[in-house]
Structures are given as structure tokens and as C-alpha cells.
N, C-alpha and C. Protein backbone atom coordinates (compact mmCIF):
# COMPACT_ATOMS: atom_id res chain seq x y z
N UNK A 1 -13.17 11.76 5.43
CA UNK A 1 -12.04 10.87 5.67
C UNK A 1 -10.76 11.58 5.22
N UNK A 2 -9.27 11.83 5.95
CA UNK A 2 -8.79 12.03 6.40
C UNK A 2 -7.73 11.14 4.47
N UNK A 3 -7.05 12.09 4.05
CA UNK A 3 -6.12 11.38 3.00
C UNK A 3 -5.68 10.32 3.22
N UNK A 4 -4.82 10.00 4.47
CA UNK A 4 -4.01 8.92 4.63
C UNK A 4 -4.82 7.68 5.25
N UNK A 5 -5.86 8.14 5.53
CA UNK A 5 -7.00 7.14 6.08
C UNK A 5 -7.29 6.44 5.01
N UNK A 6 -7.38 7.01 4.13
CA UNK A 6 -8.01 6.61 2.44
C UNK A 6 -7.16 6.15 1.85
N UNK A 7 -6.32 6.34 2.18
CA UNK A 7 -4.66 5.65 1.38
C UNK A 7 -4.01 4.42 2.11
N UNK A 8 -4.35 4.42 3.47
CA UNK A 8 -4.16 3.37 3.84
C UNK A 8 -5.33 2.12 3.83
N UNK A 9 -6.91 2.43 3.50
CA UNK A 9 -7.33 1.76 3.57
C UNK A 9 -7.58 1.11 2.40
N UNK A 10 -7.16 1.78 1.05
CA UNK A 10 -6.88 1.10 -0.08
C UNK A 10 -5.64 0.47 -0.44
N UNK A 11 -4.72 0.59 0.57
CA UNK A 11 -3.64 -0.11 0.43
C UNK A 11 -4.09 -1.33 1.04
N UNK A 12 -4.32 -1.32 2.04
CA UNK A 12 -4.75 -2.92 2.89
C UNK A 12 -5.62 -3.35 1.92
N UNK A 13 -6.64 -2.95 1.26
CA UNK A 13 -7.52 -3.76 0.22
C UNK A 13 -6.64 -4.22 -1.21
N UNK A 14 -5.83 -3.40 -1.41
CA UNK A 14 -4.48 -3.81 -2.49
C UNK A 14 -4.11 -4.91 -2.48
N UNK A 15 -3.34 -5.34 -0.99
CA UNK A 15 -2.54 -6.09 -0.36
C UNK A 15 -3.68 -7.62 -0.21
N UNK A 16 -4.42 -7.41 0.18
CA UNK A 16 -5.95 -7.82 0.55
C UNK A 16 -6.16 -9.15 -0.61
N UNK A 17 -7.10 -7.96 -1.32
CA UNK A 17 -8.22 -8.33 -2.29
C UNK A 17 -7.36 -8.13 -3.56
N UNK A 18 -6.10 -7.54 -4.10
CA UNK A 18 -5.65 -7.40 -5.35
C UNK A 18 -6.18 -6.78 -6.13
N UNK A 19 -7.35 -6.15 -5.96
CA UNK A 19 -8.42 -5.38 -7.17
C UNK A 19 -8.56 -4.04 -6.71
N UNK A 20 -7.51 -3.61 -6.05
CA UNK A 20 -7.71 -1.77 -5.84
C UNK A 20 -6.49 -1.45 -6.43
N UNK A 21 -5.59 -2.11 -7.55
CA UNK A 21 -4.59 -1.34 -7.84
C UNK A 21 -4.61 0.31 -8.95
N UNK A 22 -5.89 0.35 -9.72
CA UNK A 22 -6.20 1.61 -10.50
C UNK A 22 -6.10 2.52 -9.11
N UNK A 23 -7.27 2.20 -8.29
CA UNK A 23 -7.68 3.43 -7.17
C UNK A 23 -5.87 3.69 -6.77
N UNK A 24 -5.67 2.81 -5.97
CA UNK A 24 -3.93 3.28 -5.55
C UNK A 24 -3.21 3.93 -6.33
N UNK A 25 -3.15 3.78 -7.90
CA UNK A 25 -2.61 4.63 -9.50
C UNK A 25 -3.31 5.91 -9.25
N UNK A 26 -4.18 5.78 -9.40
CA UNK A 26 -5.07 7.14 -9.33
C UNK A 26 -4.76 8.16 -7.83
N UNK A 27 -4.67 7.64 -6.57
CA UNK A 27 -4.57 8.03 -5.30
C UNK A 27 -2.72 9.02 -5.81
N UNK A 28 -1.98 8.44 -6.53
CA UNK A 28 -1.06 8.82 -6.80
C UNK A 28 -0.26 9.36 -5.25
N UNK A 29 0.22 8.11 -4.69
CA UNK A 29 0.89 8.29 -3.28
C UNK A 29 2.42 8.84 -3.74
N UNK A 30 2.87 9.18 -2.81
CA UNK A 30 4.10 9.76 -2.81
C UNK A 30 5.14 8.62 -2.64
N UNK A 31 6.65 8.27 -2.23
CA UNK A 31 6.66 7.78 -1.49
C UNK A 31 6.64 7.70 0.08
N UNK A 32 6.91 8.78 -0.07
CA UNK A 32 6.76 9.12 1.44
C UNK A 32 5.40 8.99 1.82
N UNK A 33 4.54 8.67 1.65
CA UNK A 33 3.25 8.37 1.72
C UNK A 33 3.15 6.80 2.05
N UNK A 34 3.95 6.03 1.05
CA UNK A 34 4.10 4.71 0.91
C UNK A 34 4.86 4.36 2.44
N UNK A 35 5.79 5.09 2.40
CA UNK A 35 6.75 4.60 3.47
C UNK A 35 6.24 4.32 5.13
N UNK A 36 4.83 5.65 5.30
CA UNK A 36 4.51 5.98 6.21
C UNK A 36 3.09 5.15 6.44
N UNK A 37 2.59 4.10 5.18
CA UNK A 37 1.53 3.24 5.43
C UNK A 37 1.99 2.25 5.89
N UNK A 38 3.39 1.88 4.84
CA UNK A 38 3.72 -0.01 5.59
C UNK A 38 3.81 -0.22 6.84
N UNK A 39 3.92 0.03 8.00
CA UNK A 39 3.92 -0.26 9.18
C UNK A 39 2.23 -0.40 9.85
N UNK A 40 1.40 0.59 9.43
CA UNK A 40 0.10 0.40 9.53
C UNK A 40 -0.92 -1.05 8.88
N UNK A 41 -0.04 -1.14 7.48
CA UNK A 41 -1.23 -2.70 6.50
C UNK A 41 0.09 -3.18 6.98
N UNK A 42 1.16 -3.17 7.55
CA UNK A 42 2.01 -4.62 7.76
C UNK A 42 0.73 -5.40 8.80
N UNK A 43 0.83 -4.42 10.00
CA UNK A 43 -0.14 -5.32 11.11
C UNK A 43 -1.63 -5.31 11.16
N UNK A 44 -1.90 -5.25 9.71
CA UNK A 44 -3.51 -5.29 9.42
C UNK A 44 -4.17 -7.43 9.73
N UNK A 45 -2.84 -8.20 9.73
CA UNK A 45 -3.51 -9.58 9.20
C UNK A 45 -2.14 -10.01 10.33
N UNK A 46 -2.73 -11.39 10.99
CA UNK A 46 -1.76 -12.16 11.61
C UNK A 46 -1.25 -13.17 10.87
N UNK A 47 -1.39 -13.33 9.58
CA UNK A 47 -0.71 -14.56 8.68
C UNK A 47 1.12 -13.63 8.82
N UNK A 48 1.91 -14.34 9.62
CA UNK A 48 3.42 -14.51 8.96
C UNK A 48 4.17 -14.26 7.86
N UNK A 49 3.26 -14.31 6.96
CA UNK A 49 3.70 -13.71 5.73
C UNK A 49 3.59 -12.35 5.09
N UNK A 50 2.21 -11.83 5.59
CA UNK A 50 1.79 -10.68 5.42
C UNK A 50 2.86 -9.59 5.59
N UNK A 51 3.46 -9.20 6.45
CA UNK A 51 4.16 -8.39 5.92
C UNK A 51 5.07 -8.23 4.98
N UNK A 52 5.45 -9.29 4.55
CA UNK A 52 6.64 -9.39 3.22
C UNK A 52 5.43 -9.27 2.17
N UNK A 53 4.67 -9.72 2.17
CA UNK A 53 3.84 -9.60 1.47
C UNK A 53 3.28 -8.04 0.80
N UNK A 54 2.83 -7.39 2.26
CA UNK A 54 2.60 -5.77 1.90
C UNK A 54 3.77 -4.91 1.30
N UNK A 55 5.21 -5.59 1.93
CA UNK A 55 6.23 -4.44 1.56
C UNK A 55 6.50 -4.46 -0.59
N UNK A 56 6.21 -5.79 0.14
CA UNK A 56 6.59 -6.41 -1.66
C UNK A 56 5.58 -5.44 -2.79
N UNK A 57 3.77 -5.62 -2.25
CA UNK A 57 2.99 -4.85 -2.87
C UNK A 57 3.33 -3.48 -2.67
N UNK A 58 3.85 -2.66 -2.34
CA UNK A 58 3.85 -1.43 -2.02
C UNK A 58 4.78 -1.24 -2.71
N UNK A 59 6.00 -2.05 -2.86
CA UNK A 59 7.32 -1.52 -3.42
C UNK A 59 6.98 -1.58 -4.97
N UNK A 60 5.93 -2.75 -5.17
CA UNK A 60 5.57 -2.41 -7.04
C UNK A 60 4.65 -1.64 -7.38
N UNK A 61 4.27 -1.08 -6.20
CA UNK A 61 2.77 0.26 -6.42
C UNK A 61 4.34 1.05 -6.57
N UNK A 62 5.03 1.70 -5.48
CA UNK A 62 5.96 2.78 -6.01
C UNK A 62 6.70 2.37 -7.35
N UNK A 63 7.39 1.26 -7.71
CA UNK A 63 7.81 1.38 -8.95
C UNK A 63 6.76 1.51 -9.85
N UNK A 64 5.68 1.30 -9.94
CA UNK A 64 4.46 1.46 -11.01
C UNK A 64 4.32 3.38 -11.01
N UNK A 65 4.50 4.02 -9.75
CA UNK A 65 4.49 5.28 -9.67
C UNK A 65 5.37 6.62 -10.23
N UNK A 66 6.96 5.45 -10.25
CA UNK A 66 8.10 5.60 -10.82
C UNK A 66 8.91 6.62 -9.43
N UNK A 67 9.01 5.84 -8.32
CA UNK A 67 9.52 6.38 -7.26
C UNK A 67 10.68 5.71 -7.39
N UNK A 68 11.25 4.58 -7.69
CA UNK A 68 12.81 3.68 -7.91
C UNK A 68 12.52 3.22 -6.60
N UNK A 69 10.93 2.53 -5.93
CA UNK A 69 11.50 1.50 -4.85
C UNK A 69 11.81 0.25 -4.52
């Protein structure tokens, strides 16, 4: 599996399930890494909310990373 395959599919389980945030710490994404998943787990779920939802999780995975997003 392919890095960003793996990075995006623990991001959607992040966003998801809430219990992959170590693996994502550990995955140690870039942001540019970050930047280049949200469009992929935005349209993982048809709930309306979901994407504010993912950007929101992603933006406190990068501040947890210490990217300033």
C-alpha cells in the first residue's frame, strides 16, 4: 500500500471512528499531505456535515503536528 493510500485511509477512520488519532501522530503527515487528503475523506460519507467535519479534524491533527493550521 501506497503512503498516501495509508494516510488517507487512516484519516477517514480518524474522521470516522475517532480512535486512529496515535496512528495519524505516528504517520507524522506533512501538511501538504493533509492538504492533499481533504478533498478525498471530504467525499468519503454523504451526511452534509461531513465535510466541515473532516476539515475541522484534520486542521487539529495539523495543529497537534505543529503545522499552524
Amino acid at each position: 500500500m501506497l503512503r498516501t493510500e495509508l494516510l488517507e485511509t487512516k484519516l477517514f477512520a480518524l474522521c470516522d471512528r475517532g480512535t486512529d488519532l496515535p496512528d495519524c501522530v505516528n504517520l507524522a503527515p506533512t501538511a501538504a499531505e493533509l492538504a492533499e487528503a481533504l478533498p478525498w475523506v471530504s467525499f468519503q460519507d454523504a451526511n452534509p456535515d461531513w465535510p466541515a467535519h473532516v476539515a475541522a479534524t484534520l486542521a487539529d491533527l495539523g495543529r497537534r503536528l505543529g503545522h499552524g493550521v
